[in-house]
Protein backbone atom coordinates (compact mmCIF):
# COMPACT_ATOMS: atom_id res chain seq x y z
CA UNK A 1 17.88 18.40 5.91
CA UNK A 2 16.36 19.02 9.15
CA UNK A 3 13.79 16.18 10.37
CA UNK A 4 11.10 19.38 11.11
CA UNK A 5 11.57 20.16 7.37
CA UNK A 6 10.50 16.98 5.95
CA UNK A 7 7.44 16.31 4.78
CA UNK A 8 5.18 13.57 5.70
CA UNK A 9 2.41 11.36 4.71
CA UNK A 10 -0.01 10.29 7.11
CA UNK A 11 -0.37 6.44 7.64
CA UNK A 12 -3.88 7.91 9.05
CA UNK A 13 -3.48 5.30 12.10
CA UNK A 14 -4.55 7.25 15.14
CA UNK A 15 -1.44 6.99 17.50
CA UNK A 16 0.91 5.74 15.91
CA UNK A 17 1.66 8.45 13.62
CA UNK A 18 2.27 10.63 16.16
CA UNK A 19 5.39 8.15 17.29
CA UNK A 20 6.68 8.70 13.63
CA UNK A 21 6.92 12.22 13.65
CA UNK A 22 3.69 12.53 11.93
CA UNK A 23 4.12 9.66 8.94
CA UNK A 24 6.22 8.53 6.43
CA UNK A 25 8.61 10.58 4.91
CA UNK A 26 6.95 11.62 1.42
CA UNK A 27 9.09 9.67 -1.53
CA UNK A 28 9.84 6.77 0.86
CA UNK A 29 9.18 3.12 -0.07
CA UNK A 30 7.32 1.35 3.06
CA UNK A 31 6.92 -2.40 3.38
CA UNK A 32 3.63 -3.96 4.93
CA UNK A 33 3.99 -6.79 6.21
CA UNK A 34 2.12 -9.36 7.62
CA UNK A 35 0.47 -13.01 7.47
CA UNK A 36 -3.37 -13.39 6.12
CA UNK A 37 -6.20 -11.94 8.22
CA UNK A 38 -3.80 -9.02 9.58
CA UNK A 39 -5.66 -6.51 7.23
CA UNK A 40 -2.50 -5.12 5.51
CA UNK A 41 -4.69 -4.11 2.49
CA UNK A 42 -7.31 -2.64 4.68
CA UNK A 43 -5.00 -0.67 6.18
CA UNK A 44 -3.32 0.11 2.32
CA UNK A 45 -6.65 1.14 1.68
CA UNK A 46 -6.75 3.68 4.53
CA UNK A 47 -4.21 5.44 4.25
CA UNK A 48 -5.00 6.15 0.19
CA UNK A 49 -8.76 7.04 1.33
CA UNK A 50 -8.11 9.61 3.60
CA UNK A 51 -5.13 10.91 1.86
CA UNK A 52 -8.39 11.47 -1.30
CA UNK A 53 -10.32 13.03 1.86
CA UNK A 54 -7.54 15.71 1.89
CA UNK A 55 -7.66 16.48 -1.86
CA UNK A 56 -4.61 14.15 -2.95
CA UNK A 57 -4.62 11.38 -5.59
CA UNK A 58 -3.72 7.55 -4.84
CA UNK A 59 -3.27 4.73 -6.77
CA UNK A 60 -4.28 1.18 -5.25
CA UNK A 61 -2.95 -1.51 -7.58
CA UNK A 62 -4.73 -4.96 -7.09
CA UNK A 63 -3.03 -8.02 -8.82
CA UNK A 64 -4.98 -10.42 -6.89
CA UNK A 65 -8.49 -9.22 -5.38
CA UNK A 66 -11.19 -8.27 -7.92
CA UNK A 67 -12.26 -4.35 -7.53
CA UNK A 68 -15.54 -5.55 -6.89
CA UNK A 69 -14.52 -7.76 -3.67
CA UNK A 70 -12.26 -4.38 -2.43
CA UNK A 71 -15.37 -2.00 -3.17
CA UNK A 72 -18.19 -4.28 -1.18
CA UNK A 73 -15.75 -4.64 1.11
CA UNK A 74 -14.39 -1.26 2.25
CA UNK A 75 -18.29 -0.20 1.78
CA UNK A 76 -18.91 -2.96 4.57
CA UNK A 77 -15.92 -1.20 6.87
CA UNK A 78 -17.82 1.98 6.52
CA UNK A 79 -15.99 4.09 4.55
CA UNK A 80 -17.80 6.48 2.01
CA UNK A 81 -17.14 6.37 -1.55
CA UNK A 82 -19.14 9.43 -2.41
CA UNK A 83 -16.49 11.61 -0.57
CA UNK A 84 -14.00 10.81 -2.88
CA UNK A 85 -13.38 10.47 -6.66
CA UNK A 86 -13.26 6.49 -6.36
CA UNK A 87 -11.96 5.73 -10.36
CA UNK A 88 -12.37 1.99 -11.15
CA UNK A 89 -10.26 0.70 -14.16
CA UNK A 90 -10.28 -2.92 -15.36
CA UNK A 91 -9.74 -1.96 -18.89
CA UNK A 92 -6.57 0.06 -19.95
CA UNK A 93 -8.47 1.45 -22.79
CA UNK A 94 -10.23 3.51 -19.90
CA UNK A 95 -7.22 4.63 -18.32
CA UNK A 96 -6.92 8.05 -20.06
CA UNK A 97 -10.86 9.32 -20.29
CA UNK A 98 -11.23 8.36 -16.64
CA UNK A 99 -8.72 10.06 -15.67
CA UNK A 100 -9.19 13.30 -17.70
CA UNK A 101 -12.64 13.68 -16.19
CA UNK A 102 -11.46 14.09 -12.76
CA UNK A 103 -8.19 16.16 -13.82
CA UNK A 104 -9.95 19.39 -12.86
CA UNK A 105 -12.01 18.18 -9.90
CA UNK A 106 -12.61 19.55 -6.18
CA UNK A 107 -12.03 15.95 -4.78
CA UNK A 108 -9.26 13.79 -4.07
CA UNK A 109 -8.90 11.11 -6.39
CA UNK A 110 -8.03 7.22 -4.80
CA UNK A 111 -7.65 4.96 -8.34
CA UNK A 112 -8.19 1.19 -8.24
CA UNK A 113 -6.81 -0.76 -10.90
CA UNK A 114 -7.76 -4.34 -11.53
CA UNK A 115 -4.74 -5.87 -13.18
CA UNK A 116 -6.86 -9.55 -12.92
CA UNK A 117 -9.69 -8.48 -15.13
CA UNK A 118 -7.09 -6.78 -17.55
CA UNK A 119 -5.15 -9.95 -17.80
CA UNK A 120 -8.34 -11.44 -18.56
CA UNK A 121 -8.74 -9.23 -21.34
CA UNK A 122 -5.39 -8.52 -22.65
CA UNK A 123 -4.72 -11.78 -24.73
CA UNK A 124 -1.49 -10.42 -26.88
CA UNK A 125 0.76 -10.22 -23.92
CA UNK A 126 2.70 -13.29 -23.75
CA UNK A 127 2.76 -14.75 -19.75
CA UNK A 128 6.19 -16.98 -20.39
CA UNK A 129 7.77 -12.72 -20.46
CA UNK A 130 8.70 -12.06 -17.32
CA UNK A 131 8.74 -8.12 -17.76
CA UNK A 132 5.45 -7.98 -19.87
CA UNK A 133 3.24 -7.38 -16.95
CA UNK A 134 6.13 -5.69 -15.21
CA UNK A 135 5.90 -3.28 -17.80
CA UNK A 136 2.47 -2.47 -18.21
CA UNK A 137 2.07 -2.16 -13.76
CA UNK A 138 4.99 0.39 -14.71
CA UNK A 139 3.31 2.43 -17.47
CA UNK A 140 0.16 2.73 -15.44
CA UNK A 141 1.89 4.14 -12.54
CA UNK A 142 3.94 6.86 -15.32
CA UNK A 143 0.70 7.29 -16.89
CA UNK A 144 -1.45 8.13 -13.72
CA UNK A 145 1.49 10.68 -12.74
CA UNK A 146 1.40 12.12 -15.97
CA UNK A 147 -2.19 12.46 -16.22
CA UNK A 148 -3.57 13.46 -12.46
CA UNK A 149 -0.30 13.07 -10.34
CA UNK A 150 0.46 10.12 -7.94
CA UNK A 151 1.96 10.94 -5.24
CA UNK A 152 0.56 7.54 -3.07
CA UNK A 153 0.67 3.99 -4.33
CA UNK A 154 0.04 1.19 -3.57
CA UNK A 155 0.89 -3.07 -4.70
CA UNK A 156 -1.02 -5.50 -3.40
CA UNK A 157 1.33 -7.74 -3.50
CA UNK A 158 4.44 -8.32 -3.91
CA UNK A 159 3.90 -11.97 -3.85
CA UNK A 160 1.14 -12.24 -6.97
CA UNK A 161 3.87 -9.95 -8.57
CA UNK A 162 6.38 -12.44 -8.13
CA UNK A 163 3.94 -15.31 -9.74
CA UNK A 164 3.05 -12.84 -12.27
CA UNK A 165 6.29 -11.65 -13.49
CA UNK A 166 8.49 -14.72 -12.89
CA UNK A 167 11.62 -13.17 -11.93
CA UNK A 168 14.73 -14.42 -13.30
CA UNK A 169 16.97 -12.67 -10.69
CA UNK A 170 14.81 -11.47 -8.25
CA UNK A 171 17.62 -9.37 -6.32
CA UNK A 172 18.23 -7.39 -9.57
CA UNK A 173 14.58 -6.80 -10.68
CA UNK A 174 13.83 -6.04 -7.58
CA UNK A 175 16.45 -3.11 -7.08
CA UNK A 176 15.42 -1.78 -10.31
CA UNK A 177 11.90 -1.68 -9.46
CA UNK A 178 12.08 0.12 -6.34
CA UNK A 179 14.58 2.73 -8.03
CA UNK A 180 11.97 3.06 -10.67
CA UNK A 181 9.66 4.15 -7.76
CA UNK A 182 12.50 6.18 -6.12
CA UNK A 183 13.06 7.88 -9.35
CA UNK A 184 8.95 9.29 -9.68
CA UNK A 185 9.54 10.02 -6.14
CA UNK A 186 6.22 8.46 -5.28
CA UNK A 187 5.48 7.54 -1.85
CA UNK A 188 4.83 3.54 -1.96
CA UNK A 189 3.05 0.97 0.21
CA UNK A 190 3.99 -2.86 -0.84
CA UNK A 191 1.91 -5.22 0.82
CA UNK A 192 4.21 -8.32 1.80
CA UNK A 193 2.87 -11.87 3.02
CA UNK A 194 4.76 -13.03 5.93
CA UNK A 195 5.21 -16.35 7.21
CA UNK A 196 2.80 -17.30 10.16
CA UNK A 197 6.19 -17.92 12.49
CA UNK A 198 7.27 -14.29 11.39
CA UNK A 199 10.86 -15.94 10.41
CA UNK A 200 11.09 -13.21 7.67
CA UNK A 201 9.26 -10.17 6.24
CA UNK A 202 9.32 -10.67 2.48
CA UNK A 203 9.78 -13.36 0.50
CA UNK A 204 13.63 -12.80 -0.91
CA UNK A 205 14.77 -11.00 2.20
CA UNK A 206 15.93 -8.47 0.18
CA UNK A 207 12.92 -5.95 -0.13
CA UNK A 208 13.27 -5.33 3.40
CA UNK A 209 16.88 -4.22 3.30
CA UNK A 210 15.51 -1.82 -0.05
CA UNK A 211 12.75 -0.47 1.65
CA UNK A 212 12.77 2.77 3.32
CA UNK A 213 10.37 1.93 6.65
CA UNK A 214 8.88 -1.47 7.51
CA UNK A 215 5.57 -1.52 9.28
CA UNK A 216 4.74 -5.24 10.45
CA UNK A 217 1.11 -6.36 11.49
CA UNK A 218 1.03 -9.55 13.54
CA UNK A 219 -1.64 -11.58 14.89
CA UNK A 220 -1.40 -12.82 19.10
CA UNK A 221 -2.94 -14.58 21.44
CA UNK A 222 -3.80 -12.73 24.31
CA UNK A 223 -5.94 -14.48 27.53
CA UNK A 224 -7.82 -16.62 24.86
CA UNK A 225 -8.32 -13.78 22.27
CA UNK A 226 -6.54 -12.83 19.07
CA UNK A 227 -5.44 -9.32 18.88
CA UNK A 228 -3.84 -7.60 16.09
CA UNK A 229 -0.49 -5.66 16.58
CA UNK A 230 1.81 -3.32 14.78
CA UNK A 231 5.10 -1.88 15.13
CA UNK A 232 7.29 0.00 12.71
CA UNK A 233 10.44 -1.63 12.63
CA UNK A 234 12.85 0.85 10.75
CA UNK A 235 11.55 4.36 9.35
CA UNK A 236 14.72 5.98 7.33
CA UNK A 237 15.00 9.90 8.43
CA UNK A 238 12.65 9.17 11.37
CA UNK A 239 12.63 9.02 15.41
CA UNK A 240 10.17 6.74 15.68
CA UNK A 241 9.17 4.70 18.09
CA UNK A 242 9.66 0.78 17.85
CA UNK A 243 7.15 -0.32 20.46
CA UNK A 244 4.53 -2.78 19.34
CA UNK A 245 1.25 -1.12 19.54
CA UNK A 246 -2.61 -3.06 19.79
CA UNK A 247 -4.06 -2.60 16.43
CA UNK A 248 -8.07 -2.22 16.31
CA UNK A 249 -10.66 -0.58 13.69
CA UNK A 250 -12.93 0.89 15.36
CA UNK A 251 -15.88 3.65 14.08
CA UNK A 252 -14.22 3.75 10.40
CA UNK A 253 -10.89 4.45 11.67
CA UNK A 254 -7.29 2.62 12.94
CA UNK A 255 -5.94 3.19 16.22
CA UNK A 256 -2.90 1.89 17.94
CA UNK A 257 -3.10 1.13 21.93
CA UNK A 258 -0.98 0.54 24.55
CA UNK A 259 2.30 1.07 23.35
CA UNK A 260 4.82 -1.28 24.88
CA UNK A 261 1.99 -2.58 26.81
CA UNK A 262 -0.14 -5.75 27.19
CA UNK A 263 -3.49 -4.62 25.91
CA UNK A 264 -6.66 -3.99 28.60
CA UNK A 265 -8.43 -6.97 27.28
């Protein structure tokens, strides 16, 4: 296939999509990565709210941060709700109705589900199985596709999914769940915490080698400041460019600066 003739999903950062040929390959399974305070969900977020802008449907799974603390706090980063069908679930019994009432709708639709208060509720599922929670994150993702379509998802993380699920053989459950992801041909976001010395990007060292692209976020000193900086590291059926890029948020939007240069600070 020629690269003109795939198509792409916006990572909505303002110059540095346009040194990935536009964004990610649609279907492809991007790692995030980055230590705390590098605002890989924020960025997560982004990319799912303006994709709903443009009339498609997202799904933002949280395993660790409460809806609540995401909604006050993308409210606080500007971004308008209203625009958007913005579907909160934290019980599964609301999955289906919810989603029916926006199947017909004019708006894009970015879904936040809050697998904490669902644990919270769900008492029968028994924590010491590893693929209990596995499997319901699984049949909500089947379920939203069914219902609505999901073309963009994202985990945050990968790391509450490993304390979650308690892997057995991480390398094996691992493969499986990105082919699972593959298979629905879903374009997915993992958020990955990264070690402050940047020794690695994921935890097992394998998800990086599964993934598709890897995007990593690090934070610098620069003349007595800290700046935040990106750089896609790989980007499967891409020319992209590699350079590491200033990252900033700046009037409700993400922009990368000074590509393979020290930023004007």
């Amino acid at each position: 296939m020629e690269s003109s003739t795939i198509k792409r999903i916006k990572l909505h950062i303002d110059g540095l999509d346009e040194n990935i040929q536009g964004g990610v390959p649609e279907g492809h399974i991007v790692l995030i990565s980055g230590a705390a305070g590098t605002m890989k969900s924020s960025l997560a977020f982004n990319t799912l709210y303006n994709e709903a802008l443009n009339n498609k449907s997202g799904l933002y799974l949280s395993l660790e941060q409460s809806v609540d603390s995401i909604t006050k706090h993308v409210l606080n980063m500007g971004y308008n709700l209203d625009m958007i069908n913005y579907i909160v679930i934290k019980d599964l019994g609301e999955l289906h109705s919810k989603l029916a009432a926006v199947k017909d709708s004019d708006k894009g639709n970015l879904v936040v589900v809050d697998i904490g208060a669902i644990r919270k509720e769900i008492k029968q599922v028994n924590l010491d199985e590893n693929r209990s929670w596995l499997n319901v994150i699984k049949n909500v993702i089947k379920k939203m596709n069914a219902e609505i379509g999901c073309p963009l998802f994202v985990l945050d993380s990968l790391s509450a999914l490993y304390v979650l699920s308690r892997f057995q053989n991480p390398r094996i459950e691992l493969f499986f769940i990105y082919e699972f992801l593959r298979d629905l041909k879903i374009t997915s976001l993992l958020i990955s915490e990264m070690p402050l010395d940047g020794s690695k990007y994921s935890e097992y060292e394998i998800e990086d080698f599964l993934a598709d692209a890897i995007v990593v976020i690090k934070l610098t000193m620069y003349r007595r400041q800290v700046v935040r900086e990106i750089n896609v590291v790989k980007m499967r059926a891409t020319d992209c460019n590699n350079d590491i890029f200033s990252l900033q948020f700046k009037n409700g939007k993400f922009q990368a600066l000074y590509g393979g240069q020290n930023p004007l600070l």
